[in-house]
N, C-alpha and C. Protein backbone atom coordinates (compact mmCIF):
# COMPACT_ATOMS: atom_id res chain seq x y z
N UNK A 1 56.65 74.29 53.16
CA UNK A 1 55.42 73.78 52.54
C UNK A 1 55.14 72.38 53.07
N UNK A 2 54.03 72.12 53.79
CA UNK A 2 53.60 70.66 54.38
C UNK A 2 53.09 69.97 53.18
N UNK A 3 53.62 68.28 53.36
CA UNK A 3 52.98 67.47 52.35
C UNK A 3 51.88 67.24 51.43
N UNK A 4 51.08 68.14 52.30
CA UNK A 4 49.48 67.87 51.44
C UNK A 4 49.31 69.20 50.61
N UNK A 5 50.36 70.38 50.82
CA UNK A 5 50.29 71.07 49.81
C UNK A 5 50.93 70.79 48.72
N UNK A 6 52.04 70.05 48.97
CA UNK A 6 53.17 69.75 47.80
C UNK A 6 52.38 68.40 46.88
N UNK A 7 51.59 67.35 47.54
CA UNK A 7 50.98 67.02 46.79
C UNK A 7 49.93 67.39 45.84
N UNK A 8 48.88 68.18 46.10
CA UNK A 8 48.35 68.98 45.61
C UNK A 8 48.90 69.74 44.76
N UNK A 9 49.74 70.87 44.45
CA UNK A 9 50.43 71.23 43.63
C UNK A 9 51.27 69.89 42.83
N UNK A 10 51.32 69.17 42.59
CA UNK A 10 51.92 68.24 41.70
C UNK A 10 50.85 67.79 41.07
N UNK A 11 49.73 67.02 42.02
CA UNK A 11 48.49 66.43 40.79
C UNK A 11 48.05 67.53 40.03
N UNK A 12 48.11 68.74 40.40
CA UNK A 12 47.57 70.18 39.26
C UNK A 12 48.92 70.13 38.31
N UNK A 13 49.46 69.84 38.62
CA UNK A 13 51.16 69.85 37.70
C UNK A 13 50.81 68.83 36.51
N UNK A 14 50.62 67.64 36.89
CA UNK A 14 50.35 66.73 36.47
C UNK A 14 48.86 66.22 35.51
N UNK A 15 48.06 66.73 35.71
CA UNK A 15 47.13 67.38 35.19
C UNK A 15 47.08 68.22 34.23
N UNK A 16 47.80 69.49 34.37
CA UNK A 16 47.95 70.33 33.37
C UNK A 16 48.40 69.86 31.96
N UNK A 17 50.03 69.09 32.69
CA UNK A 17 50.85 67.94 31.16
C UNK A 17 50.52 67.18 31.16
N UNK A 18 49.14 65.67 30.97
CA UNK A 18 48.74 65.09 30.37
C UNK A 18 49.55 64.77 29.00
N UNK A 19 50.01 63.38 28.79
CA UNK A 19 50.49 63.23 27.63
C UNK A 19 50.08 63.43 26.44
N UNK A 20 48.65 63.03 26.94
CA UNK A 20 47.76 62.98 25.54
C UNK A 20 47.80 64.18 24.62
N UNK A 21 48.03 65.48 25.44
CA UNK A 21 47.90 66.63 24.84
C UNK A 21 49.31 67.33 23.97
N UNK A 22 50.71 66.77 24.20
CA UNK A 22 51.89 66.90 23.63
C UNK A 22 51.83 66.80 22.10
N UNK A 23 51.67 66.18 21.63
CA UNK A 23 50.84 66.22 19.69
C UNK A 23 50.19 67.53 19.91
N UNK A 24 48.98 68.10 20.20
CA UNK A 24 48.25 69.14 20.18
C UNK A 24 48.89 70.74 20.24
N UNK A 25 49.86 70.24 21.42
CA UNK A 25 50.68 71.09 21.61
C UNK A 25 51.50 72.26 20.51
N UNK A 26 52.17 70.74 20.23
CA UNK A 26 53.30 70.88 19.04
C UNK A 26 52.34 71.51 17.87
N UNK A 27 51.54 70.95 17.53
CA UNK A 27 50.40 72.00 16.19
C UNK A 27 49.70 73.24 16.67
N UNK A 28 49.75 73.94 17.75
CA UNK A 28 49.67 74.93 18.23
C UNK A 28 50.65 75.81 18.35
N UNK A 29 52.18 75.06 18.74
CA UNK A 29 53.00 75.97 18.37
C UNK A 29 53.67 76.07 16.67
N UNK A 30 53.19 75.76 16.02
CA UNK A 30 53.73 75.44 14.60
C UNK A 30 52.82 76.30 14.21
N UNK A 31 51.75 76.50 14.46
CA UNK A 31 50.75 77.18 14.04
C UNK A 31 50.62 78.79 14.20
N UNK A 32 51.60 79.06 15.78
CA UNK A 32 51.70 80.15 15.82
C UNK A 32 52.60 81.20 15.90
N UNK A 33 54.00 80.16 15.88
CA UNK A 33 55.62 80.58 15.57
C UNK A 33 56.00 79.88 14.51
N UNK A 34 55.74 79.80 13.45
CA UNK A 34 56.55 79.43 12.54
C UNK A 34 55.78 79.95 11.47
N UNK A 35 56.43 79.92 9.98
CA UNK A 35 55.39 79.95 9.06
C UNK A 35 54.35 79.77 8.51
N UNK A 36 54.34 78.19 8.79
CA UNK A 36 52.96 78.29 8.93
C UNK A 36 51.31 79.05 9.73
N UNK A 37 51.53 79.92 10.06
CA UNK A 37 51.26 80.65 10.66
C UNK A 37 50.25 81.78 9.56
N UNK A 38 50.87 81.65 8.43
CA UNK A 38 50.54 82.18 7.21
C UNK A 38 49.27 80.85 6.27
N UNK A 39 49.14 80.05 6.83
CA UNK A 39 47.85 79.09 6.56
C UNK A 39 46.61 79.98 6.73
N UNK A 40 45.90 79.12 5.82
CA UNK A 40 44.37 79.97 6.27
C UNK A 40 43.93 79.33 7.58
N UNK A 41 42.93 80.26 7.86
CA UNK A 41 42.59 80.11 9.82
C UNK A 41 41.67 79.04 9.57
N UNK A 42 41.12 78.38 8.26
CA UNK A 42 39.88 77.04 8.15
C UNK A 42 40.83 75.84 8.66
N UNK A 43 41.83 76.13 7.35
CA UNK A 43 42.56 75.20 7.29
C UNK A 43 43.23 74.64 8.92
N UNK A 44 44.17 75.72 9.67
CA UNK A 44 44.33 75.65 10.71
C UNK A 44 43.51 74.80 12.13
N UNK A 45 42.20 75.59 12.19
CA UNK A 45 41.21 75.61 12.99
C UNK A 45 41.10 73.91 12.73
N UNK A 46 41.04 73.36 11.24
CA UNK A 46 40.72 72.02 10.92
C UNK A 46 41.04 71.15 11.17
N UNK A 47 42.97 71.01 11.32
CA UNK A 47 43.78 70.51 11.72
C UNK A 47 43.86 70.69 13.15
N UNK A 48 43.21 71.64 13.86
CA UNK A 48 43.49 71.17 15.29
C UNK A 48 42.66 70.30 15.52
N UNK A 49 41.35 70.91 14.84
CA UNK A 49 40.17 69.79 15.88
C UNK A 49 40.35 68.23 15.16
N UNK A 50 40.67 68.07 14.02
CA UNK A 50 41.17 66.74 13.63
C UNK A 50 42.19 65.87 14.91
N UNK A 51 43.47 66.99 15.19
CA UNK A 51 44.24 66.32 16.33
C UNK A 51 43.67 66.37 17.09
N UNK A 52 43.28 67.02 17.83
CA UNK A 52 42.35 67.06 19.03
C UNK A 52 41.35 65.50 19.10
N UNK A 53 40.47 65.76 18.26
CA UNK A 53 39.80 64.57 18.41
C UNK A 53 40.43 63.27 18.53
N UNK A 54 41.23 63.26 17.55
CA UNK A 54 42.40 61.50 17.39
C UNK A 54 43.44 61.38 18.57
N UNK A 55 43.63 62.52 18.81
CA UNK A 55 44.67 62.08 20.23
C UNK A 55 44.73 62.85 21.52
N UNK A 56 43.23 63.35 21.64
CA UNK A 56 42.93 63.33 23.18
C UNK A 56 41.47 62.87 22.86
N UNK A 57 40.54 63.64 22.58
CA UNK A 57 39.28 62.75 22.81
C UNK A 57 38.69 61.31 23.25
N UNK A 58 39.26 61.48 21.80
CA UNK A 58 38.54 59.40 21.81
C UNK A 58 39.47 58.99 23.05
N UNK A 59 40.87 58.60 22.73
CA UNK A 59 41.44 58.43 23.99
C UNK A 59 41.19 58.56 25.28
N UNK A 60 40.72 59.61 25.74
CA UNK A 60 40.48 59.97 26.94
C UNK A 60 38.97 59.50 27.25
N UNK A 61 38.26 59.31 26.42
CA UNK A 61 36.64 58.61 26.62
C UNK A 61 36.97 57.22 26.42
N UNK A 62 37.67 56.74 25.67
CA UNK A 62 38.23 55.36 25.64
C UNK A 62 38.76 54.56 27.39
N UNK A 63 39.71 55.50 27.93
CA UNK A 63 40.60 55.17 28.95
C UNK A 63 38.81 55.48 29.85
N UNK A 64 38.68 56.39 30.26
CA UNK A 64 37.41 56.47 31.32
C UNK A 64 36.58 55.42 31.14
N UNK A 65 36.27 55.24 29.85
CA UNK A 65 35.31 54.09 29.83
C UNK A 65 35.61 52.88 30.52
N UNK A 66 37.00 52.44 29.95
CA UNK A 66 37.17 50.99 30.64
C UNK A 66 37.37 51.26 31.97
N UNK A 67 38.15 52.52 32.62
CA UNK A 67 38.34 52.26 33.90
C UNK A 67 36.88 52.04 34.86
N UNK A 68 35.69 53.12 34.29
CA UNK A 68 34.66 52.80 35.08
C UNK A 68 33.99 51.38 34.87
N UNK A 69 34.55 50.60 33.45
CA UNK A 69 34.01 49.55 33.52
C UNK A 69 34.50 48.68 34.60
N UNK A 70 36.23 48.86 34.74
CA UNK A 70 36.90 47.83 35.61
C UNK A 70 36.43 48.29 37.10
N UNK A 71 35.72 49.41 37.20
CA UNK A 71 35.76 49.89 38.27
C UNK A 71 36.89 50.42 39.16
N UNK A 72 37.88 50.56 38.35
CA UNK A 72 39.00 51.26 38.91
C UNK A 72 39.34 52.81 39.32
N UNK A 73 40.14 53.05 40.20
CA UNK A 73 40.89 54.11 40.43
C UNK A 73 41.38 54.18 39.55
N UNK A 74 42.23 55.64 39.56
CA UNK A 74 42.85 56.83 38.95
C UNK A 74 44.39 56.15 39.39
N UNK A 75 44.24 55.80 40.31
CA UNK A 75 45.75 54.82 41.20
C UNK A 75 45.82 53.56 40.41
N UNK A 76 44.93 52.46 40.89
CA UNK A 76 45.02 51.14 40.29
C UNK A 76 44.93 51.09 38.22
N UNK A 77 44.51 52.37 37.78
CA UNK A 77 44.55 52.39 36.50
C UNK A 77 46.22 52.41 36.20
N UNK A 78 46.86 52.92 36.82
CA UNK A 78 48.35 53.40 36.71
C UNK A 78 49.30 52.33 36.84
N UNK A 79 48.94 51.00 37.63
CA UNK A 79 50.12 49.88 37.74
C UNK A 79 50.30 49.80 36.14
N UNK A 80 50.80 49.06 36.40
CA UNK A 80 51.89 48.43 34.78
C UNK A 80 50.98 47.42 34.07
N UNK A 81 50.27 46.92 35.37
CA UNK A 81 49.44 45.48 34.86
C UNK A 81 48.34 45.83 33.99
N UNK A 82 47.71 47.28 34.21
CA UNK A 82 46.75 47.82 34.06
C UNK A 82 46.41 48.65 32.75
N UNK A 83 48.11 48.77 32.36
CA UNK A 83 47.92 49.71 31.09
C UNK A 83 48.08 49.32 29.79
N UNK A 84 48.06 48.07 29.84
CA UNK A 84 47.99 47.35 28.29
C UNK A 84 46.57 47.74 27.64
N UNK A 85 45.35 48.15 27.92
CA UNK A 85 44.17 48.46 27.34
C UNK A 85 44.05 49.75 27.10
N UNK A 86 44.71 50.67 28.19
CA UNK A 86 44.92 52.43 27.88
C UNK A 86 45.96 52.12 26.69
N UNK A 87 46.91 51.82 26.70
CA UNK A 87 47.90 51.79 25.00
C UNK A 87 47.40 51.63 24.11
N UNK A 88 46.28 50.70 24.23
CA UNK A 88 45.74 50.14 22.85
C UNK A 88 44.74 51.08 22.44
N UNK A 89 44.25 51.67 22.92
CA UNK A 89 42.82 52.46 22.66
C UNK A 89 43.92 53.48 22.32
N UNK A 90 45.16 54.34 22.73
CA UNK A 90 45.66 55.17 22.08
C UNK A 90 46.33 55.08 21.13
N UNK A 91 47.23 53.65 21.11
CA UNK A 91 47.84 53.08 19.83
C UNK A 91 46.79 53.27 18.05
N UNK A 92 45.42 52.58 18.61
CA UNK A 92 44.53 52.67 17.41
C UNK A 92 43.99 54.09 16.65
N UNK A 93 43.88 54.91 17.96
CA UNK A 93 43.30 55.86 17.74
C UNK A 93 44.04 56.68 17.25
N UNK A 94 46.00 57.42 17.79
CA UNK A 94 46.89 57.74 16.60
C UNK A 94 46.75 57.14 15.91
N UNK A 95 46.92 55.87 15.00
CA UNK A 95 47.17 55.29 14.22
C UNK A 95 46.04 55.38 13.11
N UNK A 96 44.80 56.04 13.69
CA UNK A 96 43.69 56.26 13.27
C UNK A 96 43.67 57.55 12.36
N UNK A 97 44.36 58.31 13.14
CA UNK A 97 44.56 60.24 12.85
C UNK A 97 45.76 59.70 11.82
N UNK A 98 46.91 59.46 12.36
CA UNK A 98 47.88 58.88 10.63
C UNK A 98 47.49 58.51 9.32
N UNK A 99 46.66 57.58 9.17
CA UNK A 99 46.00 56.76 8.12
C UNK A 99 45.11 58.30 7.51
N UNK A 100 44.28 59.08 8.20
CA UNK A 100 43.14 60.00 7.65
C UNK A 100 44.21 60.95 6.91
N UNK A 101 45.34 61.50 7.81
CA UNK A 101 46.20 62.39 7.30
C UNK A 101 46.68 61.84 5.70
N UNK A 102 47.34 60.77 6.26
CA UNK A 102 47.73 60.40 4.67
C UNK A 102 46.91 60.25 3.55
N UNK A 103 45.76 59.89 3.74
CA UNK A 103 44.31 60.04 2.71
C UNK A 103 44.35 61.16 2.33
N UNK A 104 44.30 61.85 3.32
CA UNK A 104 44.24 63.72 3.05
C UNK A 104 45.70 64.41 2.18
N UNK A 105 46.13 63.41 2.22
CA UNK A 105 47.68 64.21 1.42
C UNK A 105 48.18 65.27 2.13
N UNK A 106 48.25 65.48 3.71
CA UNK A 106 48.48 66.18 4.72
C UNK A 106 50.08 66.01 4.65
N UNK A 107 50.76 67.44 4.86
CA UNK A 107 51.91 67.53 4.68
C UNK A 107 52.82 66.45 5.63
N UNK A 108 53.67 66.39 5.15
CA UNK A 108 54.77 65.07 6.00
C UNK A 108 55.11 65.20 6.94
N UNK A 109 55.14 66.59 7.44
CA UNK A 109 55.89 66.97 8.71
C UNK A 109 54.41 66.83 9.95
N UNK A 110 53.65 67.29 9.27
CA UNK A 110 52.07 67.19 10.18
C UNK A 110 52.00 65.41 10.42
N UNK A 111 52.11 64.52 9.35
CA UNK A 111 52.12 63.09 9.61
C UNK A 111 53.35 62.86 10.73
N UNK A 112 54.29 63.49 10.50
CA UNK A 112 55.71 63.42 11.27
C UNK A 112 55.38 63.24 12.65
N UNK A 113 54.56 64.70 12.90
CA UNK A 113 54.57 64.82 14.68
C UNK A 113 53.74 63.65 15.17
N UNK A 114 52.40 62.76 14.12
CA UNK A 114 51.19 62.06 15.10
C UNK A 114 52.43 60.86 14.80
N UNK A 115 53.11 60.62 13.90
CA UNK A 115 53.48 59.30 14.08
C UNK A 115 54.99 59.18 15.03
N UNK A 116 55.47 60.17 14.92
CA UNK A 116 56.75 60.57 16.48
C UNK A 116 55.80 60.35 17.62
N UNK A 117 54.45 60.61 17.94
CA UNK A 117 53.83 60.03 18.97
C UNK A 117 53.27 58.84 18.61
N UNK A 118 53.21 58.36 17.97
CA UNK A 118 52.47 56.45 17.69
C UNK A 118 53.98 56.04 18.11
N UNK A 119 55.13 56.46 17.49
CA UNK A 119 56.54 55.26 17.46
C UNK A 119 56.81 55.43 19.21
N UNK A 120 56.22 56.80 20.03
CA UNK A 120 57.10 56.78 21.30
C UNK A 120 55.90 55.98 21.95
N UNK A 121 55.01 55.88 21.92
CA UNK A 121 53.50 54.88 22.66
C UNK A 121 53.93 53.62 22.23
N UNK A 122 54.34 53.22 21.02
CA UNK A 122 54.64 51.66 20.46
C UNK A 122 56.25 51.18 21.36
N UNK A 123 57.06 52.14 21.48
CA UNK A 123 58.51 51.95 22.84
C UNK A 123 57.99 51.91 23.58
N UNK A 124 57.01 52.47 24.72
CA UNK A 124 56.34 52.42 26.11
C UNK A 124 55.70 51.01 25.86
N UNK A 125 54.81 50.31 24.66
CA UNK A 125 54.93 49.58 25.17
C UNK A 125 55.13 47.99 25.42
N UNK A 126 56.01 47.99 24.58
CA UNK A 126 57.21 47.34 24.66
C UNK A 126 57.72 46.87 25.78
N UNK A 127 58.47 48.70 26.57
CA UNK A 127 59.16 48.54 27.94
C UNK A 127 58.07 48.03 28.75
N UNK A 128 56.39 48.69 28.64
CA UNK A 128 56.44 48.24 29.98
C UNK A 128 55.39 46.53 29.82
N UNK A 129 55.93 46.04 29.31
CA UNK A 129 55.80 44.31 29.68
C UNK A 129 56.79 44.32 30.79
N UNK A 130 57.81 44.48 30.90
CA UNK A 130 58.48 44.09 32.21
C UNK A 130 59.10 45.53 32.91
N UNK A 131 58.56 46.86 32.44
CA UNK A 131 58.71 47.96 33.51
C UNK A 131 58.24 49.18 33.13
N UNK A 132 57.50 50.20 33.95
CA UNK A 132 56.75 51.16 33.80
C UNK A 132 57.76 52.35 33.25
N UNK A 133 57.88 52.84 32.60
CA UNK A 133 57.93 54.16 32.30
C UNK A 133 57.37 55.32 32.23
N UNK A 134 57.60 56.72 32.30
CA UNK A 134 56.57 57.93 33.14
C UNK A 134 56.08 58.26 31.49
N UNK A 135 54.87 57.89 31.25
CA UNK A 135 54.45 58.47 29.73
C UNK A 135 53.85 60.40 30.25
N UNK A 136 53.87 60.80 31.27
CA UNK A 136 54.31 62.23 30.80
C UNK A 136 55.18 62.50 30.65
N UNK A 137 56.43 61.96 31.52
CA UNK A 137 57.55 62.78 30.59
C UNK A 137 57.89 62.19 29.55
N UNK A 138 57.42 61.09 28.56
CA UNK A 138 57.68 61.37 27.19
C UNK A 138 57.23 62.09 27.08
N UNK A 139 55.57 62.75 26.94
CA UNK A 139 55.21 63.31 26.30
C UNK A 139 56.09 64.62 26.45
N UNK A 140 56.34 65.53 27.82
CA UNK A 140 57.48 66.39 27.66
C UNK A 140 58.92 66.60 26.96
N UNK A 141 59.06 65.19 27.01
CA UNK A 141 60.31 65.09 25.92
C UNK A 141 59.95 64.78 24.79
N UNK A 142 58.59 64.47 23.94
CA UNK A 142 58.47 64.53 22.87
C UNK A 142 58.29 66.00 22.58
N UNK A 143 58.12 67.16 23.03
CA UNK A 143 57.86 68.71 23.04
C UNK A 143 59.21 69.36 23.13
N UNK A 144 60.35 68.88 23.50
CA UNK A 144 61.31 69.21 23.67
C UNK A 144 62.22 68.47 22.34
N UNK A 145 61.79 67.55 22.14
CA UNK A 145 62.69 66.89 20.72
C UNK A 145 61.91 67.58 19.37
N UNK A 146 60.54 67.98 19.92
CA UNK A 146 60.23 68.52 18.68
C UNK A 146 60.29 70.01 18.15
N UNK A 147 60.24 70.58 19.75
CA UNK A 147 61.48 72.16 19.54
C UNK A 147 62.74 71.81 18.74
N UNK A 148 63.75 71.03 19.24
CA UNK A 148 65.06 70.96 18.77
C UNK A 148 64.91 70.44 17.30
N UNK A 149 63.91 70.07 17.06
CA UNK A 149 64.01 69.36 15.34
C UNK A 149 63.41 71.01 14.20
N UNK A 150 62.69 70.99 15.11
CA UNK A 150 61.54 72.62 14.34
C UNK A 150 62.66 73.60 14.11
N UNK A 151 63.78 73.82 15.00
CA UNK A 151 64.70 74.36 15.15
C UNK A 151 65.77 74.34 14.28
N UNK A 152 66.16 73.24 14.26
CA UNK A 152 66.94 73.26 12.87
C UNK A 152 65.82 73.21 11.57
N UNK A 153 65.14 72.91 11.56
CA UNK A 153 64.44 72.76 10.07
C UNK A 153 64.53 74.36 9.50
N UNK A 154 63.82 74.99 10.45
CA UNK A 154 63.41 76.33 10.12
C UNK A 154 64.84 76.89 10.62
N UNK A 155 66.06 76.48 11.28
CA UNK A 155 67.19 77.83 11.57
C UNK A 155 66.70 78.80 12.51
N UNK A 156 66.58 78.60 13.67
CA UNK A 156 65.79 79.44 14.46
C UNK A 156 66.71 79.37 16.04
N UNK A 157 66.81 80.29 16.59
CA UNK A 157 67.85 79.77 17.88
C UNK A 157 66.42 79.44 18.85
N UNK A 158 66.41 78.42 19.84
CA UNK A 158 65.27 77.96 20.42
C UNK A 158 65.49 78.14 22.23
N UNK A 159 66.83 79.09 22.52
CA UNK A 159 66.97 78.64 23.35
C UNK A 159 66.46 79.13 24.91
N UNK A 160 65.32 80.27 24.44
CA UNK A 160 63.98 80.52 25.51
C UNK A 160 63.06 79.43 26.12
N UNK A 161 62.75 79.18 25.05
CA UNK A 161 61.76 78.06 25.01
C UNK A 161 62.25 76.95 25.10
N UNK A 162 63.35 76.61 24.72
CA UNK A 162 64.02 75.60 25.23
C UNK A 162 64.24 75.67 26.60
N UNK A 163 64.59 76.11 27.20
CA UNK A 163 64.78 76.63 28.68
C UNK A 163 63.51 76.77 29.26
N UNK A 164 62.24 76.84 28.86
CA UNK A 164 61.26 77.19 29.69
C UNK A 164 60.49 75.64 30.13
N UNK A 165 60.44 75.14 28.23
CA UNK A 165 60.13 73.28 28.27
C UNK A 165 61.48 72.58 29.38
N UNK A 166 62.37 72.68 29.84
CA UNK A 166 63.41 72.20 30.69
C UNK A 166 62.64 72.38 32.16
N UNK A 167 62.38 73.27 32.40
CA UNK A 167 62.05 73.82 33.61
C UNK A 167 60.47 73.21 34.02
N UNK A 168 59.85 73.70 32.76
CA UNK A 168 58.52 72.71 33.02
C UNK A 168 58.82 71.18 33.43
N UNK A 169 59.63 70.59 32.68
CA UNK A 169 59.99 69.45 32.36
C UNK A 169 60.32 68.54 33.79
N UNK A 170 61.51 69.56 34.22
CA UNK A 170 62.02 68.90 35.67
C UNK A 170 60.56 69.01 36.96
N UNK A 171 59.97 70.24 36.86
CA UNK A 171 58.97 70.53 37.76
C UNK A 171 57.82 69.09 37.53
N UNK A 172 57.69 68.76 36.62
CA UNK A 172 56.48 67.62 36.06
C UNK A 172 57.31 66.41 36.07
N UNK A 173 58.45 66.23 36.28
CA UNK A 173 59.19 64.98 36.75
C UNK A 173 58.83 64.90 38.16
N UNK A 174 59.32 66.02 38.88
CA UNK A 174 59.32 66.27 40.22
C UNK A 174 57.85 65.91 40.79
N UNK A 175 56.96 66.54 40.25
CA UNK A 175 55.61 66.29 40.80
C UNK A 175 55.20 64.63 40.67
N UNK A 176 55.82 63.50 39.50
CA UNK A 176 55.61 62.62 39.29
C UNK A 176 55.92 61.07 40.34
N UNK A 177 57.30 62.00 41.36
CA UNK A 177 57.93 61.52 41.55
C UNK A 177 57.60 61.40 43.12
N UNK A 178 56.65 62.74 43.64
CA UNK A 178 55.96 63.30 44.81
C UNK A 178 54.92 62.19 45.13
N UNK A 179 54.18 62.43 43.69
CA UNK A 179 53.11 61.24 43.66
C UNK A 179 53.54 59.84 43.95
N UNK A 180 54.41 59.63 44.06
CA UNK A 180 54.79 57.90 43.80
C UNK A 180 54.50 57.41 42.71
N UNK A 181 54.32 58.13 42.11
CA UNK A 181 53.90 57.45 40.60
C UNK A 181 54.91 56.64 39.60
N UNK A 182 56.77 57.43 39.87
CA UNK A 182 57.53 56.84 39.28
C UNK A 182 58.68 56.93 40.08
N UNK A 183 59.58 56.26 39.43
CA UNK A 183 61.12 56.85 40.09
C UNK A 183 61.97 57.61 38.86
N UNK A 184 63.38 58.14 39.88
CA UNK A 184 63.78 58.90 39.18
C UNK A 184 63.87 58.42 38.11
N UNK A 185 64.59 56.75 37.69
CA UNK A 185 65.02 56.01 36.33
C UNK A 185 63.56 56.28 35.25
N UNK A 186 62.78 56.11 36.17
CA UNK A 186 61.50 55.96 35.33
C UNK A 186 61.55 57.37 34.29
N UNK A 187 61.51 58.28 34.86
CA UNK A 187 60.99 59.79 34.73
C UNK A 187 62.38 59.92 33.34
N UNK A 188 63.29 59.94 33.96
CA UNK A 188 63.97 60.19 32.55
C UNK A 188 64.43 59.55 31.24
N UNK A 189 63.86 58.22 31.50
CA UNK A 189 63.83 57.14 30.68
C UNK A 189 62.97 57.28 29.98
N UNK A 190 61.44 57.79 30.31
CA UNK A 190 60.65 58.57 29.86
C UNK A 190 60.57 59.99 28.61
N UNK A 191 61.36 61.04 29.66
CA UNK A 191 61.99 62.04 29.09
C UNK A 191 63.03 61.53 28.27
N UNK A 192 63.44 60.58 27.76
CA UNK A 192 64.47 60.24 26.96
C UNK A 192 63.82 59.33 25.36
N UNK A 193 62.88 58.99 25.70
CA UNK A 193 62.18 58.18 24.66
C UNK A 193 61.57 59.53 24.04
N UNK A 194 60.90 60.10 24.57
CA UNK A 194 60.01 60.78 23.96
C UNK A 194 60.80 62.04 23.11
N UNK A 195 62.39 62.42 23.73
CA UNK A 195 63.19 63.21 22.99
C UNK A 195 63.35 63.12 21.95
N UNK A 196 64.04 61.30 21.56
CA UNK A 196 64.74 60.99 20.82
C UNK A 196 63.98 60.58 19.87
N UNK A 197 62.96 59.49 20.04
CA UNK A 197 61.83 59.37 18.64
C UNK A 197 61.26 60.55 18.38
N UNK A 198 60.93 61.69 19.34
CA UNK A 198 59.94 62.87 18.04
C UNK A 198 61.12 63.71 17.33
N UNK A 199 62.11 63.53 17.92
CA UNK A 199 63.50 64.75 17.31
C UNK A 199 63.76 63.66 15.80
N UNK A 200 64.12 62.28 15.93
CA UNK A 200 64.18 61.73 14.92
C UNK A 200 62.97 61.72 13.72
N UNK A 201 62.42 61.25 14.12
CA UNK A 201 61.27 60.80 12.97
C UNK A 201 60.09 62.48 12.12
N UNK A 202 60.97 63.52 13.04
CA UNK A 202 59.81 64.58 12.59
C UNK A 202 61.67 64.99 11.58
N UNK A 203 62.49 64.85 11.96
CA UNK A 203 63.97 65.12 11.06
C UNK A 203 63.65 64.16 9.86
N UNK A 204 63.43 63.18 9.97
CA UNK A 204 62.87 62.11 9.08
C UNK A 204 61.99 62.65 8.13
N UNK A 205 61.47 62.79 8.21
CA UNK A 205 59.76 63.53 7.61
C UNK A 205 59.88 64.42 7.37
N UNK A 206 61.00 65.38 7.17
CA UNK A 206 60.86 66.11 6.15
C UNK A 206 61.93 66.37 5.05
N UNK A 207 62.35 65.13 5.03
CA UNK A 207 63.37 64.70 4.00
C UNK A 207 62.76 64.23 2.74
């Protein structure tokens, strides 16, 4: 396979897992392997487009906006220097979907997953004042900590899907890594934040 295909297949890689969409994820699969599953389809349908809107929408019209304001690339949006204004527009905007949930008296574990993604965005960014970390693979390792937590809650052996999120996981490191976008430290430092705060804090939340 020559370079310009292997790149190509990675930005579609990369593309596909968007961080933003890992929250969404996780209430899609809760929604359709687990008990809850037995919710009414309003209720359901309600709660997606609620997540949906709070943590990809606005976000993603947020981030476009400023970049066409700065006039930036898709590249120069990505330095380190660059992403203190993409955090913040996503920092507010979870933090936005949290606050409504809790108004709503929305179950703990549903608050669990948006705020396991506010606590792993509030570590990113932190680290990156003085170094970038790959925020897709948190978001992959927040999907993978939140299998292993769903897993014990409910007693369920996970280890298909566990194996399939692994495989995705390394392939969307790999493509990250094609791009120049990160290094290896980056990528699993990444995949390591995003494990360990959504496996914790969604274990948390439903205590």
């Amino acid at each position: 396979m020559d370079n310009k295909k292997l790149i190509k297949i990675a930005k579609v890689v990369s593309t596909l897992f968007m961080p933003l969409y890992a929250p969404l994820w996780v209430f899609f699969a809760l929604f359709l392997f687990s008990y809850m599953r037995m919710l009414p389809w309003g209720y359901k349908i309600f709660v997606i487009c609620l997540v949906s809107f709070f943590t990809v929408f606005i976000p993603t019209m947020g981030i476009t906006t400023f970049r066409l304001f700065k006039k930036w690339t898709h590249l120069e949006l990505s330095h380190r220097e660059h992403r203190h204004m993409p955090y913040l527009v996503t920092l507010l905007s979870y933090g936005a979907c949290l606050v409504i949930m809790t108004k709503m008296n929305m179950a703990m574990f549903f608050r669990g997953v948006v705020m396991s993604a506010l606590i792993c965005q509030i570590v990113c960014v932190v680290i990156n004042a003085w170094w970038k970390v790959s925020t897709h693979m948190v978001g992959m390792g927040g999907l993978v900590g939140a299998l292993n937590a769903f897993s014990i809650l409910f007693l369920y052996n996970p280890v298909w899907p566990f194996c399939a999120l692994l495989l995705i996981s390394g392939v969307l490191g790999t493509s990250r890594i094609v791009l120049r976008q990160h290094s290896l430290a980056q990528v699993l430092v990444g995949f390591g934040i995003g494990y360990l705060c959504t496996m914790v804090f969604i274990l948390i939340s439903w205590m």
